[in-house]
Protein backbone atom coordinates (compact mmCIF):
# COMPACT_ATOMS: atom_id res chain seq x y z
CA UNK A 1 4.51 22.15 15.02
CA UNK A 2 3.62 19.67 12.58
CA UNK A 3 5.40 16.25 12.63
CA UNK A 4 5.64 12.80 10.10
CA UNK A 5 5.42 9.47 11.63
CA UNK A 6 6.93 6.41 10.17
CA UNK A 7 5.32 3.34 11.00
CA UNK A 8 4.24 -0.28 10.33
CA UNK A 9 1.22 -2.58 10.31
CA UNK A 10 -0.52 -5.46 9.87
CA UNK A 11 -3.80 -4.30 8.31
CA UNK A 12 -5.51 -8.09 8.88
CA UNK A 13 -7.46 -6.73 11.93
CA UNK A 14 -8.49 -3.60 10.06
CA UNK A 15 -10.88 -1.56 7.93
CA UNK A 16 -8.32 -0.33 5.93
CA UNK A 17 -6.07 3.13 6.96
CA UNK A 18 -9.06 5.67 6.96
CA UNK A 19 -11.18 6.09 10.38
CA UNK A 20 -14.56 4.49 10.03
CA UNK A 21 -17.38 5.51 12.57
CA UNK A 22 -18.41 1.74 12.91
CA UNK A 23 -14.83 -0.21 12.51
CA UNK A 24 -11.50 -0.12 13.70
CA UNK A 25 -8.76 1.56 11.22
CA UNK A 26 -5.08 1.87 11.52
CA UNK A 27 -5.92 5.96 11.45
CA UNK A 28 -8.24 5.93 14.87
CA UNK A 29 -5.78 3.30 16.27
CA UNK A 30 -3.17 6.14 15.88
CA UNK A 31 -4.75 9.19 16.64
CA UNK A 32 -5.91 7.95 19.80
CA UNK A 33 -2.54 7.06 20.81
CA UNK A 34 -1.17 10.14 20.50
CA UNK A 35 -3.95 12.07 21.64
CA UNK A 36 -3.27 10.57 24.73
CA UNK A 37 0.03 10.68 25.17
CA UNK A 38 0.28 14.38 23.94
CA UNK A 39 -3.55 15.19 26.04
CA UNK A 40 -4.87 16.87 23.11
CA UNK A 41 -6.92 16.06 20.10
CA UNK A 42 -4.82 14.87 17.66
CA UNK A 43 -5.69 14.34 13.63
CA UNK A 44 -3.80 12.28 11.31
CA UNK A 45 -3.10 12.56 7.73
CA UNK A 46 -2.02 9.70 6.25
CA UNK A 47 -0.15 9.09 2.75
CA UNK A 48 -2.93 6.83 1.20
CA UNK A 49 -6.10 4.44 1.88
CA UNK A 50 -4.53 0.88 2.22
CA UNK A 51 -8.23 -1.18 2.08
CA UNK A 52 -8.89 -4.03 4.40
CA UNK A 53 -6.71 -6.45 5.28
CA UNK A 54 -3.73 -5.09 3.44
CA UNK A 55 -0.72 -4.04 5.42
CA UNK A 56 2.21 -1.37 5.13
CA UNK A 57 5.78 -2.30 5.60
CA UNK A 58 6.47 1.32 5.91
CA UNK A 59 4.12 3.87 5.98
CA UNK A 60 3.71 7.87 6.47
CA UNK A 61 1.24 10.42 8.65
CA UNK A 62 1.87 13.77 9.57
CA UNK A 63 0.55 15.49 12.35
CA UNK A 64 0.21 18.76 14.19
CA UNK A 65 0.95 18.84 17.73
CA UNK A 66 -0.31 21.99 20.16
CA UNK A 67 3.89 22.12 21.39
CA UNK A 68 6.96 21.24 20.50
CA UNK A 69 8.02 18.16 22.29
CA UNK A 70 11.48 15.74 21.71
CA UNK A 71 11.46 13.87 19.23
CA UNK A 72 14.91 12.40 19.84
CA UNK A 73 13.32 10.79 23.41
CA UNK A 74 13.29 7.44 22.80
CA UNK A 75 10.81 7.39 25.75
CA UNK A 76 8.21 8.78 23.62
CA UNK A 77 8.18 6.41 20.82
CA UNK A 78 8.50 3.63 23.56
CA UNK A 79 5.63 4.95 25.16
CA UNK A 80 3.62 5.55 21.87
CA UNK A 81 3.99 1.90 20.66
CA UNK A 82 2.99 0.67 23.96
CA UNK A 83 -0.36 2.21 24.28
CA UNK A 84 -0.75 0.93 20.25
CA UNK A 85 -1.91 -2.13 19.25
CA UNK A 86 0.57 -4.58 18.73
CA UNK A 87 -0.07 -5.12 15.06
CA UNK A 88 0.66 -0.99 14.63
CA UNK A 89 4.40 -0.07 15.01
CA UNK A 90 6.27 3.41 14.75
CA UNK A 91 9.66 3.71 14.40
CA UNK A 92 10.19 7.56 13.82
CA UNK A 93 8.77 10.92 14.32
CA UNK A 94 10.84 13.72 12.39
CA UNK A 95 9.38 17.38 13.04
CA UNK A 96 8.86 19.00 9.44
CA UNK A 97 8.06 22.12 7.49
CA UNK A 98 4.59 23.44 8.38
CA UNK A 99 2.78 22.89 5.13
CA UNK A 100 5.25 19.53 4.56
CA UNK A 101 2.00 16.84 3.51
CA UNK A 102 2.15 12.90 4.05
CA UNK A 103 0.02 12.58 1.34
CA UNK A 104 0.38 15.39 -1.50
CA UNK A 105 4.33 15.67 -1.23
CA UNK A 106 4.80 12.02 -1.78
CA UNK A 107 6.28 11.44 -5.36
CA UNK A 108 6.50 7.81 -5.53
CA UNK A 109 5.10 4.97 -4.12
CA UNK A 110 6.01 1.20 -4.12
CA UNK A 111 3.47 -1.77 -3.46
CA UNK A 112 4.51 -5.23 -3.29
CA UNK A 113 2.54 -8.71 -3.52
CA UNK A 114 3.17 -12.23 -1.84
CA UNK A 115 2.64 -15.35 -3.57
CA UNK A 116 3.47 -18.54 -1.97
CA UNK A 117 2.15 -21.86 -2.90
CA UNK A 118 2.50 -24.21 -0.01
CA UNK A 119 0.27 -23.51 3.21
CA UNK A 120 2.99 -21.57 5.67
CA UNK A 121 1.35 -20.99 9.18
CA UNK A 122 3.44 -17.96 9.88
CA UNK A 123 2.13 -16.32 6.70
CA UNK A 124 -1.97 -17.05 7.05
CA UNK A 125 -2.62 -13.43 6.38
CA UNK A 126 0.47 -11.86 4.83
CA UNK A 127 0.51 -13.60 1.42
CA UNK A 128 -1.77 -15.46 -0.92
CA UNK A 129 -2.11 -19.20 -1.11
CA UNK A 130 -1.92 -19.97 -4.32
CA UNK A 131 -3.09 -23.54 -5.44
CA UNK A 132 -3.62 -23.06 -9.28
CA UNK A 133 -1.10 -24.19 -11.98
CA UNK A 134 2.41 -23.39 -12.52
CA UNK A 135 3.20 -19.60 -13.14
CA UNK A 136 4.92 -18.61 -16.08
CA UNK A 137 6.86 -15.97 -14.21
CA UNK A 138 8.68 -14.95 -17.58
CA UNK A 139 5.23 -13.87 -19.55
CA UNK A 140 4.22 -12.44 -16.11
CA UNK A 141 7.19 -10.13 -16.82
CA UNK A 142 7.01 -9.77 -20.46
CA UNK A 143 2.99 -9.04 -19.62
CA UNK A 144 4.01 -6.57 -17.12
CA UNK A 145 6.20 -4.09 -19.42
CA UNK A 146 2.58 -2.66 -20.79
CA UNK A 147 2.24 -1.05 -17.92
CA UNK A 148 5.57 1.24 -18.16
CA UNK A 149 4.35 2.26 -21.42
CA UNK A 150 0.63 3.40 -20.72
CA UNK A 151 -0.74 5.92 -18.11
CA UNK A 152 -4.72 5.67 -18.22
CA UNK A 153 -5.67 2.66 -15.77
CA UNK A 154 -8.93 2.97 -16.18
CA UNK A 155 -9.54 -0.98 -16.63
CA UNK A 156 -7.60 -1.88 -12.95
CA UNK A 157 -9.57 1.00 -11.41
CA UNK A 158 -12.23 0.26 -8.59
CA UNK A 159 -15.94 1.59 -10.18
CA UNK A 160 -17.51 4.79 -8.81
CA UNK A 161 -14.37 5.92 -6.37
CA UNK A 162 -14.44 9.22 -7.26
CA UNK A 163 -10.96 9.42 -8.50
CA UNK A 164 -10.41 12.91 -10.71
CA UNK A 165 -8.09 10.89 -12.96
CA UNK A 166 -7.09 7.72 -13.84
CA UNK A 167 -3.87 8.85 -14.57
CA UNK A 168 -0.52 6.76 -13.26
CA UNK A 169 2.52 6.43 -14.04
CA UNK A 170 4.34 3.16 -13.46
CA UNK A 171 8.44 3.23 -13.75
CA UNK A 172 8.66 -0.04 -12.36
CA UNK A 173 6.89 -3.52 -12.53
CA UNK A 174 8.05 -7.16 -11.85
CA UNK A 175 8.04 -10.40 -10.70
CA UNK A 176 10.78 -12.34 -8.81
CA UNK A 177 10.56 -16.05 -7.56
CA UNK A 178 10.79 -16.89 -4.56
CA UNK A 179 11.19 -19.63 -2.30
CA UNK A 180 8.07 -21.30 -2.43
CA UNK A 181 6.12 -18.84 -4.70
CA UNK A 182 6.67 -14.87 -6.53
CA UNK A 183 7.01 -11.95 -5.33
CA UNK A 184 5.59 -8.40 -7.49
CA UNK A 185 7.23 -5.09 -7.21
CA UNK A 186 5.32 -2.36 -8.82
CA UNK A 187 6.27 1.39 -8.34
CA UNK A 188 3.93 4.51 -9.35
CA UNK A 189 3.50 8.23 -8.73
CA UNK A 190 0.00 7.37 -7.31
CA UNK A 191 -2.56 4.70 -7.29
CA UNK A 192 -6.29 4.03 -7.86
CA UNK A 193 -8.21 1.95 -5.37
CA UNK A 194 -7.94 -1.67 -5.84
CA UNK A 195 -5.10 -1.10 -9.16
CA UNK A 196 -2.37 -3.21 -7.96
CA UNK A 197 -4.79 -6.33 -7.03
CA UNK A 198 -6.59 -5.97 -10.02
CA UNK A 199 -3.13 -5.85 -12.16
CA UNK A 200 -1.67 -8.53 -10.03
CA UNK A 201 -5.17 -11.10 -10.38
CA UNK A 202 -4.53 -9.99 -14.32
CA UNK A 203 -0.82 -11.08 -14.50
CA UNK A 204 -1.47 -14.36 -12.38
CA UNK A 205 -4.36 -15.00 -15.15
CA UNK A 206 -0.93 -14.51 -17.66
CA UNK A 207 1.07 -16.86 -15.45
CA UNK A 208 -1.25 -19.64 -15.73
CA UNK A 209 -2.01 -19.59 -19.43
CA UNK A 210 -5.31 -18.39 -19.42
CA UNK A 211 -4.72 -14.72 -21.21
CA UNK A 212 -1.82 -14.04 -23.16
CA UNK A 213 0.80 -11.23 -22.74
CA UNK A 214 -0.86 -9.19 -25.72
CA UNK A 215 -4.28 -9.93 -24.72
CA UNK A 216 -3.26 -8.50 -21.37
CA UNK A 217 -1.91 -5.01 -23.40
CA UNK A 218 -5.10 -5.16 -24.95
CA UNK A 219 -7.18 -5.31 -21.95
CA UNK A 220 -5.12 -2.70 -20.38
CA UNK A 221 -5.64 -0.63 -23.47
CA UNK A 222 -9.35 -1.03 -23.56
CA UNK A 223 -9.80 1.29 -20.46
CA UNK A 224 -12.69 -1.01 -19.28
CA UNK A 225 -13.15 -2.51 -15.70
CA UNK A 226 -15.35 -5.28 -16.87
CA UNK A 227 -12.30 -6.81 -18.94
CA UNK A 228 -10.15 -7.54 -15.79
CA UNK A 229 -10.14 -10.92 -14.42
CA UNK A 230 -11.10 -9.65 -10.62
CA UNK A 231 -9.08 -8.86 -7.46
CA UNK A 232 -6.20 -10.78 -6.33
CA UNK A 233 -6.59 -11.26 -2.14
CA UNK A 234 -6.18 -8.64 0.01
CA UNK A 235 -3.21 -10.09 2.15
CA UNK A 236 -0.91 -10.43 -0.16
CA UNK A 237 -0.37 -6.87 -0.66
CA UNK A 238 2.15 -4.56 1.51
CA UNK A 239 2.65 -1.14 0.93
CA UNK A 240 6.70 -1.09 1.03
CA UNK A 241 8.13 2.30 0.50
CA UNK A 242 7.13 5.78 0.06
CA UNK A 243 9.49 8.61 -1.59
CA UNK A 244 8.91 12.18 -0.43
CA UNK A 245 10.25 15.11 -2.87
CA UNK A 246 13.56 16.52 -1.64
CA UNK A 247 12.19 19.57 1.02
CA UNK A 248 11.25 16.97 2.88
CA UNK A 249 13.69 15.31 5.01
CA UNK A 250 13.43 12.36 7.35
């Protein structure tokens, strides 16, 4: 019976999602929980990489178990989240369709990126200090409308991944203030390693005066990794939402 798993985490701690001989990753975190709990060997597919140190607000595995077991028991999950880490959360297990895919059934994801620009304690590792000049969070946005209109991503694209394609396409991307800094929403059918830091180092580069809006298009357009201005930090970012085409219910 194969099952999805909605869950949480802070990814500070870890090497990313994928299991790592040599490093601890959310994956091995969560297959080991359930393999003991369920006293079988238990692999996880996940939805995506996240890379190290960034975190999911909600995220999605799937799983096959050797039985068919209650999902409804709240005992379970309370069990399951007791023998996790406590920076790993789940909050759902729904059984699903045999061939039903965390990862290749997903038709949408959304990413979003925490700016805040006095030191906060309580948010050390879950946003980005930001020190530099005043942000322009207006050309951030006017900046940010080149990427609803292009698919190749080529230039925001980590070197020598192995992706197939750079080919993405964004329906939504922008900046809100917030108290004490900005916040970036950016939503996609898929992403390439390292894309949404690289766009999001790119825009703050807008904010601050030092590109332009249309240099940023051109840039963009140029399909060129050594054009873009680097990688904003990793603990800023949070994987926030995941859409799933309509067979799949949860």
């Amino acid at each position: 019976m194969r099952y999805f798993v909605e869950l949480s985490y802070k990814g500070t701690d870890y090497n990313g999602w994928q299991r790592q001989a040599d490093a601890p990753t959310v994956q091995a975190a969560l297959e080991d929980a359930l393999s003991m709990l369920l006293r079988a060997e238990i692999t996880v597919t996940g939805a995506g990489r996240t890379d190290t140190g960034v975190h999911a607000a909600y995220y999605v595995a799937h799983f096959d178990a050797p039985a068919v077991f209650d999902v409804a028991d709240d005992d379970f999950i309370y069990h399951l989240n007791a023998v996790l880490p406590h920076d790993i959360a789940v909050f759902g297990i729904t059984p699903v369709a045999d061939d039903a895919h965390a990862r290749f059934d997903a038709r949408e994801r959304e990413y979003k990126y925490y700016i805040i620009r006095q030191k906060d304690p309580f948010r050390r590792d879950t946003a980005w200090l930001y020190s530099g000049a005043n942000l322009d969070v207006e050309e951030m946005n006017r900046a940010a409308s080149a990427l609803l209109v292009t698919d190749d991503f080529t230039t925001f694209s980590k070197l020598h991944s192995g992706n197939k394609t750079n080919i993405c396409r964004v329906t939504h991307a922008e900046w809100h203030d917030e108290q004490g800094g900005a916040v970036f929403t950016i939503r996609a059918d898929r992403f390439l390693r390292n894309m949404v830091r690289s766009i999001v180092a790119a825009l703050v580069d807008v904010g601050r005066g030092k590109i332009t809006a249309e240099r940023f298009a051109e840039i963009l357009a140029a399909r060129d990794r050594s054009l873009a201005s680097g990688s904003a930090p990793a603990q800023g970012l949070f994987l926030s939402n995941i859409i799933y085409t309509a067979h799949i219910r949860m």
